[in-house]
PDB file of N, CA and C in Angstrom:
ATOM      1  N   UNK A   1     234.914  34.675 163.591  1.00  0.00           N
ATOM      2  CA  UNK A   1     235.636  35.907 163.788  1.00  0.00           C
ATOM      3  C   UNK A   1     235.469  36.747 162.520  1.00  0.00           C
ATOM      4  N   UNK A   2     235.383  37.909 162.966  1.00  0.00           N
ATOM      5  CA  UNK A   2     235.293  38.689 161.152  1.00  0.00           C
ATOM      6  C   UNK A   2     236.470  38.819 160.890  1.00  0.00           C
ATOM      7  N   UNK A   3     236.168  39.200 159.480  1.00  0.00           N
ATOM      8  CA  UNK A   3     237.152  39.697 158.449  1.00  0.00           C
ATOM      9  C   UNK A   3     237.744  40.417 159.027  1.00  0.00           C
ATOM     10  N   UNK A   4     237.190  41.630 159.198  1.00  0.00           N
ATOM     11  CA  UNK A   4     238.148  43.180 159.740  1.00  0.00           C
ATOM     12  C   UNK A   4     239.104  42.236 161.356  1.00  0.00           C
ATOM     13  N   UNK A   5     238.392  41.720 162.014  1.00  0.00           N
ATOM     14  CA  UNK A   5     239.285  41.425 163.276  1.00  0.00           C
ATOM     15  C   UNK A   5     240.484  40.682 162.783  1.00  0.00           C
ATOM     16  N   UNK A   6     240.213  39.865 161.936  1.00  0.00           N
ATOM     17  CA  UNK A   6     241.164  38.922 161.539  1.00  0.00           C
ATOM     18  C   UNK A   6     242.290  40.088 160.978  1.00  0.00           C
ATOM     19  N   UNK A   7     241.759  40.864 160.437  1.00  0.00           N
ATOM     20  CA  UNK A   7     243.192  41.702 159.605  1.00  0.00           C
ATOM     21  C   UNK A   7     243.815  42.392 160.252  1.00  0.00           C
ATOM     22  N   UNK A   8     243.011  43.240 161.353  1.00  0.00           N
ATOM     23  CA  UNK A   8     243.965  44.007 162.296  1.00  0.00           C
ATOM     24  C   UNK A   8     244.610  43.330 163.485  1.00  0.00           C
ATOM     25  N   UNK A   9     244.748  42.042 163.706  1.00  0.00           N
ATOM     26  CA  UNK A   9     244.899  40.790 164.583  1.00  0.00           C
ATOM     27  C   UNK A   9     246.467  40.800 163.681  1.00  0.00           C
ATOM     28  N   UNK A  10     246.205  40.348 162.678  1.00  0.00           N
ATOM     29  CA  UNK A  10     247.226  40.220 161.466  1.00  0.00           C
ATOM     30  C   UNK A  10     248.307  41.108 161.207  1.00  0.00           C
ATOM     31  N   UNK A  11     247.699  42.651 161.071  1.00  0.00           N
ATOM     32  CA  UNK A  11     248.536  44.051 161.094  1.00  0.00           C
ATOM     33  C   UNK A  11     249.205  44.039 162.508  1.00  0.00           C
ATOM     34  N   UNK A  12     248.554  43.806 163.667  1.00  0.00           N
ATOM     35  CA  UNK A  12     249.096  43.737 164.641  1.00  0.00           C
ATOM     36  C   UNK A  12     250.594  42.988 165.192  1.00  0.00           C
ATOM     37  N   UNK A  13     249.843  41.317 164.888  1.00  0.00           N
ATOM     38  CA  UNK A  13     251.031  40.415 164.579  1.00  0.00           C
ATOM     39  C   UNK A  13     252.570  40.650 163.890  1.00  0.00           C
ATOM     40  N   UNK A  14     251.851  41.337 162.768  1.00  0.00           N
ATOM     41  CA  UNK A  14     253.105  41.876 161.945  1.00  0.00           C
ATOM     42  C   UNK A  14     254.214  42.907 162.452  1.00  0.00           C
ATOM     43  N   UNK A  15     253.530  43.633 163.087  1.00  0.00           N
ATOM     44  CA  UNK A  15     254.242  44.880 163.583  1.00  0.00           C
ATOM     45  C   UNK A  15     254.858  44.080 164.922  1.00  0.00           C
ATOM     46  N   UNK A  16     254.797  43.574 165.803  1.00  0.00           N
ATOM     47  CA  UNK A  16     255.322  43.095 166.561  1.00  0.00           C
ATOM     48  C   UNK A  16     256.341  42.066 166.225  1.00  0.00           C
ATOM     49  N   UNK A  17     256.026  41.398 165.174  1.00  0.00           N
ATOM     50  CA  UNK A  17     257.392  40.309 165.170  1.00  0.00           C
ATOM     51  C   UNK A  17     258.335  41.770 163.968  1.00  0.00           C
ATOM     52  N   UNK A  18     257.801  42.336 163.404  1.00  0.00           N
ATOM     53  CA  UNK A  18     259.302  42.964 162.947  1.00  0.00           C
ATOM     54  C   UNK A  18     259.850  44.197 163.969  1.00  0.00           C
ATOM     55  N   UNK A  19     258.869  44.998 165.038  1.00  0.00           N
ATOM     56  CA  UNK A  19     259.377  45.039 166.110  1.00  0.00           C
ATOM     57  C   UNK A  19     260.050  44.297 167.104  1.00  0.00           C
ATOM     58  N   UNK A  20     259.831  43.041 167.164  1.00  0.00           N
ATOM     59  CA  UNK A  20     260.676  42.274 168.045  1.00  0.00           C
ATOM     60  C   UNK A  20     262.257  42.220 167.086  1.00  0.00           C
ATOM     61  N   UNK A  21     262.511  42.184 166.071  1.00  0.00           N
ATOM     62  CA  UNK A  21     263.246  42.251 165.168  1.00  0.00           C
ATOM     63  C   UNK A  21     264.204  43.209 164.998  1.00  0.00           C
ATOM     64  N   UNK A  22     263.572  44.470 165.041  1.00  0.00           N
ATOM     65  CA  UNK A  22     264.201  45.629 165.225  1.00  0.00           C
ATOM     66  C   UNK A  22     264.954  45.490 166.246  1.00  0.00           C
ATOM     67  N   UNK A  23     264.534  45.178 167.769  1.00  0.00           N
ATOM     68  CA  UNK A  23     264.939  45.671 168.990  1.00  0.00           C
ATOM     69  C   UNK A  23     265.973  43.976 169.029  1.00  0.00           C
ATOM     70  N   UNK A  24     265.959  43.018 168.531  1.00  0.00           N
ATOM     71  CA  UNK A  24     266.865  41.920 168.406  1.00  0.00           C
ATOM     72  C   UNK A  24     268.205  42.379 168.025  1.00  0.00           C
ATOM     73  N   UNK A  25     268.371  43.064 166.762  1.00  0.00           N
ATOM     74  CA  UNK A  25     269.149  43.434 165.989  1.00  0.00           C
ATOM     75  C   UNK A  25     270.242  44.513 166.682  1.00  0.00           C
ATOM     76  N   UNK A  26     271.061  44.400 166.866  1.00  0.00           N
ATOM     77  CA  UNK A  26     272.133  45.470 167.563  1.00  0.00           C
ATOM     78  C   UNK A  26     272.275  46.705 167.155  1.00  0.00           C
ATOM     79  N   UNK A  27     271.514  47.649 167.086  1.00  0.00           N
ATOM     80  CA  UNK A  27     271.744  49.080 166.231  1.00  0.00           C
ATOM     81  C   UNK A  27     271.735  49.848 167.660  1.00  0.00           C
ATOM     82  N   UNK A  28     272.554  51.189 167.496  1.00  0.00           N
ATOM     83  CA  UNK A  28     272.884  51.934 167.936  1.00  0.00           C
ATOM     84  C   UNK A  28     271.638  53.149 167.445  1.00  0.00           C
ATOM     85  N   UNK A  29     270.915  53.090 167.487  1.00  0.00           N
ATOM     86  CA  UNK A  29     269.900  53.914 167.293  1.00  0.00           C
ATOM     87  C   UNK A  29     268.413  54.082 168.758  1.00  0.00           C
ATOM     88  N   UNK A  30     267.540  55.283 168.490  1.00  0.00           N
ATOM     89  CA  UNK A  30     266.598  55.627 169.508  1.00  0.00           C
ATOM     90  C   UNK A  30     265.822  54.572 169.627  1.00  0.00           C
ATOM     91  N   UNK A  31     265.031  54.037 170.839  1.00  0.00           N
ATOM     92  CA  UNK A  31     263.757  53.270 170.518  1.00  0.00           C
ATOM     93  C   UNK A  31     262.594  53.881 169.678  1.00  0.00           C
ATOM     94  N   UNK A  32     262.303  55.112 169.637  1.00  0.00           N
ATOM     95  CA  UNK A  32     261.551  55.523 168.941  1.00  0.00           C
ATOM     96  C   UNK A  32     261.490  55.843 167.612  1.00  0.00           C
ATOM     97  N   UNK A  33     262.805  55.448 166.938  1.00  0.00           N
ATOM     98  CA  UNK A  33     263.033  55.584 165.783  1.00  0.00           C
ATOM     99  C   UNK A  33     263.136  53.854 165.239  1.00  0.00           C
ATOM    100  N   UNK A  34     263.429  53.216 166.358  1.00  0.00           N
ATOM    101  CA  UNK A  34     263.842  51.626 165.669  1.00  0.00           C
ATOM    102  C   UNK A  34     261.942  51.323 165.816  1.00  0.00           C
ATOM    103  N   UNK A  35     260.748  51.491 166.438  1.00  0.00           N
ATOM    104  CA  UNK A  35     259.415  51.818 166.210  1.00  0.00           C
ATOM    105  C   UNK A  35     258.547  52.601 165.197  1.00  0.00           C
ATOM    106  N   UNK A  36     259.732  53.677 164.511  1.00  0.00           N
ATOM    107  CA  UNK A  36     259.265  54.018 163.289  1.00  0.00           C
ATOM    108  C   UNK A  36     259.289  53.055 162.037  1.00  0.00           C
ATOM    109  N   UNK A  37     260.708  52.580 162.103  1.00  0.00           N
ATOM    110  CA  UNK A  37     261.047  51.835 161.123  1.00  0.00           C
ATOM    111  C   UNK A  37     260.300  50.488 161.154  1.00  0.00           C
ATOM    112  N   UNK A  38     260.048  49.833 162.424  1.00  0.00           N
ATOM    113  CA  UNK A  38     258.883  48.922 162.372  1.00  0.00           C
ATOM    114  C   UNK A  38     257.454  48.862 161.750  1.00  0.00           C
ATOM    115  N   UNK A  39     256.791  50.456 162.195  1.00  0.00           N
ATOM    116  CA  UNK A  39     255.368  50.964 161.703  1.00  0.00           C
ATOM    117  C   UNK A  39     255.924  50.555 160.305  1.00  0.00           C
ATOM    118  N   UNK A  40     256.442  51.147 159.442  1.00  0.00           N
ATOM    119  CA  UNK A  40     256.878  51.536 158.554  1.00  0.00           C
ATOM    120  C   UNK A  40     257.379  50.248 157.208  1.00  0.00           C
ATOM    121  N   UNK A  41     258.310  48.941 157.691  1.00  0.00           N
ATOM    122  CA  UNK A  41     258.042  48.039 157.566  1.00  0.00           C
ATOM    123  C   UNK A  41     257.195  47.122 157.449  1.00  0.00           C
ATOM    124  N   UNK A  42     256.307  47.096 158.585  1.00  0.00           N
ATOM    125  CA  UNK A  42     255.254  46.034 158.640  1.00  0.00           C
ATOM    126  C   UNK A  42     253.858  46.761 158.155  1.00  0.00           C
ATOM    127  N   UNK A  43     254.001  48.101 157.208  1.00  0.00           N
ATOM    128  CA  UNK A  43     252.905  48.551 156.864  1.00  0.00           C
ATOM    129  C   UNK A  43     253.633  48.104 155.329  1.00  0.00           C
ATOM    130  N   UNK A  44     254.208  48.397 154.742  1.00  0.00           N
ATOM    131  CA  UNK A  44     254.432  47.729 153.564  1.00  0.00           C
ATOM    132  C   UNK A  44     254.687  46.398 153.427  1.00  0.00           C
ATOM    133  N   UNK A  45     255.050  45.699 154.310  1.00  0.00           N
ATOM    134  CA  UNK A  45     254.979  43.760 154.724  1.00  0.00           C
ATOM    135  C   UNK A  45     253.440  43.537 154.422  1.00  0.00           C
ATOM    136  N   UNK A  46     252.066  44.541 154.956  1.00  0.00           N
ATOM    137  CA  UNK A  46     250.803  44.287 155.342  1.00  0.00           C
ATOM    138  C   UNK A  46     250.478  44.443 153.842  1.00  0.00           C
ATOM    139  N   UNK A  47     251.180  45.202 153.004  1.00  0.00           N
ATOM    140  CA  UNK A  47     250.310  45.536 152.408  1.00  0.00           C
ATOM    141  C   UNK A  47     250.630  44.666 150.721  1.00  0.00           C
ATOM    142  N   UNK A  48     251.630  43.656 150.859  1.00  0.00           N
ATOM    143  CA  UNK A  48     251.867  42.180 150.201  1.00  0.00           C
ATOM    144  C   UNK A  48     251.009  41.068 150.271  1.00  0.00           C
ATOM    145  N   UNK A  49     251.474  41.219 152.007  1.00  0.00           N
ATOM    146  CA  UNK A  49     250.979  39.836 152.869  1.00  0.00           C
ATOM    147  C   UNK A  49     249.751  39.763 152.940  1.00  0.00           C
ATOM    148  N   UNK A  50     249.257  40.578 153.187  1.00  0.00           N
ATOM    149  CA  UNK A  50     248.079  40.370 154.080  1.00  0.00           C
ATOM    150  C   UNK A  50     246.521  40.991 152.555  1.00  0.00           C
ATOM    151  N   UNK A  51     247.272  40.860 151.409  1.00  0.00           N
ATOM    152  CA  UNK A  51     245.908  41.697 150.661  1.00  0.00           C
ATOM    153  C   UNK A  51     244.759  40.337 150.871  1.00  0.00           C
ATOM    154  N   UNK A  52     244.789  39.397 150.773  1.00  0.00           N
ATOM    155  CA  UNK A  52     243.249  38.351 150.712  1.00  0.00           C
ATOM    156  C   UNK A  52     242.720  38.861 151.757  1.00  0.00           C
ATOM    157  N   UNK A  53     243.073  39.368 153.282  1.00  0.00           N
ATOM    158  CA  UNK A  53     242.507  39.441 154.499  1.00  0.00           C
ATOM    159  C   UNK A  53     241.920  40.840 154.139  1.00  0.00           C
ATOM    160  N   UNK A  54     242.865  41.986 153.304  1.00  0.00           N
ATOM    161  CA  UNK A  54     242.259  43.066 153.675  1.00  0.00           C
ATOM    162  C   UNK A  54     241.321  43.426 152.208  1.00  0.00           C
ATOM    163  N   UNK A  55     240.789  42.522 151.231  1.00  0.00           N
ATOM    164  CA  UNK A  55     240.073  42.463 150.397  1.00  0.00           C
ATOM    165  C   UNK A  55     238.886  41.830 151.057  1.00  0.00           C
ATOM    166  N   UNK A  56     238.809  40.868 151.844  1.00  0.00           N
ATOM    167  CA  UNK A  56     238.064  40.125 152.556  1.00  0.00           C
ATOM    168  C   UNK A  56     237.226  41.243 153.580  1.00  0.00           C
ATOM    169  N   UNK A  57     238.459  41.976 154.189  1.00  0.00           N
ATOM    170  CA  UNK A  57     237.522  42.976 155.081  1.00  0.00           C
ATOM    171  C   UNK A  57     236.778  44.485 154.828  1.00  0.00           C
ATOM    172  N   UNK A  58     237.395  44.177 153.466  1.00  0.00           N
ATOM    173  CA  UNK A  58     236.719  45.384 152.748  1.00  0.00           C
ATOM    174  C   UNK A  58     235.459  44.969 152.199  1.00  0.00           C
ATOM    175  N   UNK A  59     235.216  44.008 151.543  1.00  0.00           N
ATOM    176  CA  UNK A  59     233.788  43.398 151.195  1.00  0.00           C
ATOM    177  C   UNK A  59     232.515  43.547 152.446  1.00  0.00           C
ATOM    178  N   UNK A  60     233.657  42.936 153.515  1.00  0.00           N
ATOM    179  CA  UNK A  60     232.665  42.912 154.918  1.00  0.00           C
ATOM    180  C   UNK A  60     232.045  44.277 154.818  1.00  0.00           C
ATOM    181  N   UNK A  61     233.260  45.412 154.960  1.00  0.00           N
ATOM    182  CA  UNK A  61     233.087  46.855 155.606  1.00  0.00           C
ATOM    183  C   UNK A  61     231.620  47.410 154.425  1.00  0.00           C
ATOM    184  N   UNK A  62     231.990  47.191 153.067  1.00  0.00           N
ATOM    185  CA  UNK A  62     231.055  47.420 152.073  1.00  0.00           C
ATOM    186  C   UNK A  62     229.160  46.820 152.278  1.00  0.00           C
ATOM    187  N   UNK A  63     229.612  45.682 152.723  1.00  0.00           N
ATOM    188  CA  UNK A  63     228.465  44.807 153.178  1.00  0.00           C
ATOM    189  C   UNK A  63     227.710  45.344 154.269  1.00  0.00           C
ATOM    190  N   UNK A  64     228.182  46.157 155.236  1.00  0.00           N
ATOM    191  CA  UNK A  64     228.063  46.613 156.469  1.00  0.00           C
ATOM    192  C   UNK A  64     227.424  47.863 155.914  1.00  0.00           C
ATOM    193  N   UNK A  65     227.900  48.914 155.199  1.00  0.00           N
ATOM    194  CA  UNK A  65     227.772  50.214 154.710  1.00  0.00           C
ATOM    195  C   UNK A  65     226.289  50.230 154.100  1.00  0.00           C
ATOM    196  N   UNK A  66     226.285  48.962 153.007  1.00  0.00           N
ATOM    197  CA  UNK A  66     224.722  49.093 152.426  1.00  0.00           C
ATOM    198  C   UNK A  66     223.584  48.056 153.430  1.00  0.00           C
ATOM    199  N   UNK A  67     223.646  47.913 154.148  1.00  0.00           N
ATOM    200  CA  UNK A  67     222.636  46.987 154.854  1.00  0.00           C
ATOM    201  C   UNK A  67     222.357  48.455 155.818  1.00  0.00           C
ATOM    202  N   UNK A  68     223.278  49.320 156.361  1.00  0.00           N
ATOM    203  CA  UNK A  68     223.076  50.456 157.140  1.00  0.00           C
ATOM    204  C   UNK A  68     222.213  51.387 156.639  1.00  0.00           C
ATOM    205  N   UNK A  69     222.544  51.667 154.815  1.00  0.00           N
ATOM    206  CA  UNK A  69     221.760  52.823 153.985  1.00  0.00           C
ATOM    207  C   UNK A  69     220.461  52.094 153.941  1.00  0.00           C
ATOM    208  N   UNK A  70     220.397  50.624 153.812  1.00  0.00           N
ATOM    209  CA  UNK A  70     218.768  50.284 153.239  1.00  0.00           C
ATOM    210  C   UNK A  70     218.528  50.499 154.310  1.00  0.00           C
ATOM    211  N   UNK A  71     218.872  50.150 155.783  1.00  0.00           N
ATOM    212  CA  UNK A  71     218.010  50.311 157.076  1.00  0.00           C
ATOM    213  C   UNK A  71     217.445  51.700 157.200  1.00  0.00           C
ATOM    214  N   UNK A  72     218.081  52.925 157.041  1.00  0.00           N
ATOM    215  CA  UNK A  72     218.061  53.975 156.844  1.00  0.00           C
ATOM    216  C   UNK A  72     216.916  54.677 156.023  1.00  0.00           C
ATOM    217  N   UNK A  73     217.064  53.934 155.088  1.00  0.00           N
ATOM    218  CA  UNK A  73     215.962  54.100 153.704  1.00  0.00           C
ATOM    219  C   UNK A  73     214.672  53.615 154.611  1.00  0.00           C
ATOM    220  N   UNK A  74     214.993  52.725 154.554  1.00  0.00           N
ATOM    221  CA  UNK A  74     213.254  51.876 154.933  1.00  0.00           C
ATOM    222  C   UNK A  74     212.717  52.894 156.355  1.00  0.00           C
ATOM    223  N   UNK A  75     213.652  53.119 157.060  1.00  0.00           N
ATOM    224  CA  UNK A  75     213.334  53.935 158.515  1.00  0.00           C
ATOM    225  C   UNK A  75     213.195  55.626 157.924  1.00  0.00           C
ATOM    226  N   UNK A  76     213.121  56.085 157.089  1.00  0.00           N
ATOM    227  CA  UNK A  76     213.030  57.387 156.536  1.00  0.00           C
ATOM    228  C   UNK A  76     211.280  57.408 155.994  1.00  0.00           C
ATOM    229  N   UNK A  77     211.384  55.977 155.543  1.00  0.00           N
ATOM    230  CA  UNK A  77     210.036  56.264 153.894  1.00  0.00           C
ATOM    231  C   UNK A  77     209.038  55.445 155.372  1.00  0.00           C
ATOM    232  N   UNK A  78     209.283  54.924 156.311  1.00  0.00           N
ATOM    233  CA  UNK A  78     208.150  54.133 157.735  1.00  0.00           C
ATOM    234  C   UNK A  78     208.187  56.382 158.076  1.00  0.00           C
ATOM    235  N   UNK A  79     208.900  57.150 158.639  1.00  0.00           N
ATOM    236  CA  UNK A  79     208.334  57.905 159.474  1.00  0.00           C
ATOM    237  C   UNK A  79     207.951  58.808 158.473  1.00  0.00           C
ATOM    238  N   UNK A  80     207.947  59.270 157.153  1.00  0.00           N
ATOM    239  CA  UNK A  80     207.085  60.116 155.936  1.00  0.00           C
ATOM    240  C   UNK A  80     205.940  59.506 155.448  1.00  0.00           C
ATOM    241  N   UNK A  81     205.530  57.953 156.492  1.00  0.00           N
ATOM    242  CA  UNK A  81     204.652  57.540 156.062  1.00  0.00           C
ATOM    243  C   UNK A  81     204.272  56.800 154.896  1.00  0.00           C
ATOM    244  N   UNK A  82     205.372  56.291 154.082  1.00  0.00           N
ATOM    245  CA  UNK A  82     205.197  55.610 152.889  1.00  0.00           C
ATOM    246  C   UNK A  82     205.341  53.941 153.486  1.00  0.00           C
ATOM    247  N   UNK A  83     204.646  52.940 152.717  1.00  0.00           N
ATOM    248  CA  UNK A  83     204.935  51.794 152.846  1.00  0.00           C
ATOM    249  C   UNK A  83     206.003  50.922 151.732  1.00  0.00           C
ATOM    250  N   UNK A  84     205.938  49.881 151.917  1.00  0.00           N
ATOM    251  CA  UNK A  84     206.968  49.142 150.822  1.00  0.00           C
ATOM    252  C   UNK A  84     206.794  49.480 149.463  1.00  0.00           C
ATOM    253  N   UNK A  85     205.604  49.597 149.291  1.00  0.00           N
ATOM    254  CA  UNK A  85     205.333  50.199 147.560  1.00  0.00           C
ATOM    255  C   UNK A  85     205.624  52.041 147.134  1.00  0.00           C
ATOM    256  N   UNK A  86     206.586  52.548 148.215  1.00  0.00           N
ATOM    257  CA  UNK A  86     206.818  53.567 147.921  1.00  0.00           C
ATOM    258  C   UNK A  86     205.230  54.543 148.101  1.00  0.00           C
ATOM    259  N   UNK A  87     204.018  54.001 148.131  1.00  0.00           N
ATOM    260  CA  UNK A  87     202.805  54.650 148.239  1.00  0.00           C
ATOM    261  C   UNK A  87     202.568  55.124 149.409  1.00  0.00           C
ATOM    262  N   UNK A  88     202.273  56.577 149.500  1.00  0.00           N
ATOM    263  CA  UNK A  88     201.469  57.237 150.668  1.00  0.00           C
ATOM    264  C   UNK A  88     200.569  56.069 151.566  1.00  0.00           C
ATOM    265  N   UNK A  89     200.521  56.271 152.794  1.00  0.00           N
ATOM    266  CA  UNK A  89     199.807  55.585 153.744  1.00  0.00           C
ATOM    267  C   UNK A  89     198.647  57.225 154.080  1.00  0.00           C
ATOM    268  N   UNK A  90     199.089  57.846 153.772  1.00  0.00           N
ATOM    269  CA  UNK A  90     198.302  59.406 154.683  1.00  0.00           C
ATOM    270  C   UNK A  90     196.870  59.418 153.454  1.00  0.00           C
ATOM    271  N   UNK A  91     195.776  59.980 153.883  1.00  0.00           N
ATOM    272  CA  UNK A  91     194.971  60.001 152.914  1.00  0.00           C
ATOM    273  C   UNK A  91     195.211  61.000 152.327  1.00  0.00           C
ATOM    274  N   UNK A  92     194.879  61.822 150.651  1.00  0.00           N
ATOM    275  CA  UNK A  92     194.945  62.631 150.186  1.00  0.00           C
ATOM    276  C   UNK A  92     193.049  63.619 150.380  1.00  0.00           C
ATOM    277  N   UNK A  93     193.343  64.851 150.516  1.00  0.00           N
ATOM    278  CA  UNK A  93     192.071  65.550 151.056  1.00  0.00           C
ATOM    279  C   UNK A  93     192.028  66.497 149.566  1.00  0.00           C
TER     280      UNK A  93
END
């Protein structure tokens, strides 16, 4: 499973058990406000709890980003006609 799934699996988790929490708790307040205070909670809970997962999925996301630019690179310098040595493939006239 990746990194990133694992963390938003995690963020997810979180928000639901302190939503289940919220709506446990006897308050006289809106549902949509006892759902703010959940977001709101379990985004600062996430952001204790959960840093190894979301350091973990940031490496991934980083890992992902430069394997995309070299693909990019190499698919730029193949259709201008250059090969691996950066050298013209076209003859010079």
């Amino acid at each position: 499973m990746s990194a990133l799934l694992k963390y938003t699996l995690a963020r997810l988790g979180l928000f639901v058990l302190v939503a289940g929490a919220m709506f446990a708790v006897p308050l006289d307040i809106s549902v949509l406000l006892k759902l703010m205070i959940a977001v709101t909670v379990s985004a600062a809970l996430a952001f204790f709890l959960l840093k190894g997962l979301r350091e973990e999925a940031s490496v991934q996301a980083v890992g992902a980003a430069q394997r995309r630019t070299e693909k990019r690179e190499r698919l730029r310098a193949a259709l201008n006609g250059d090969d691996d040595r950066g050298e013209s493939t076209t003859k010079a006239n």
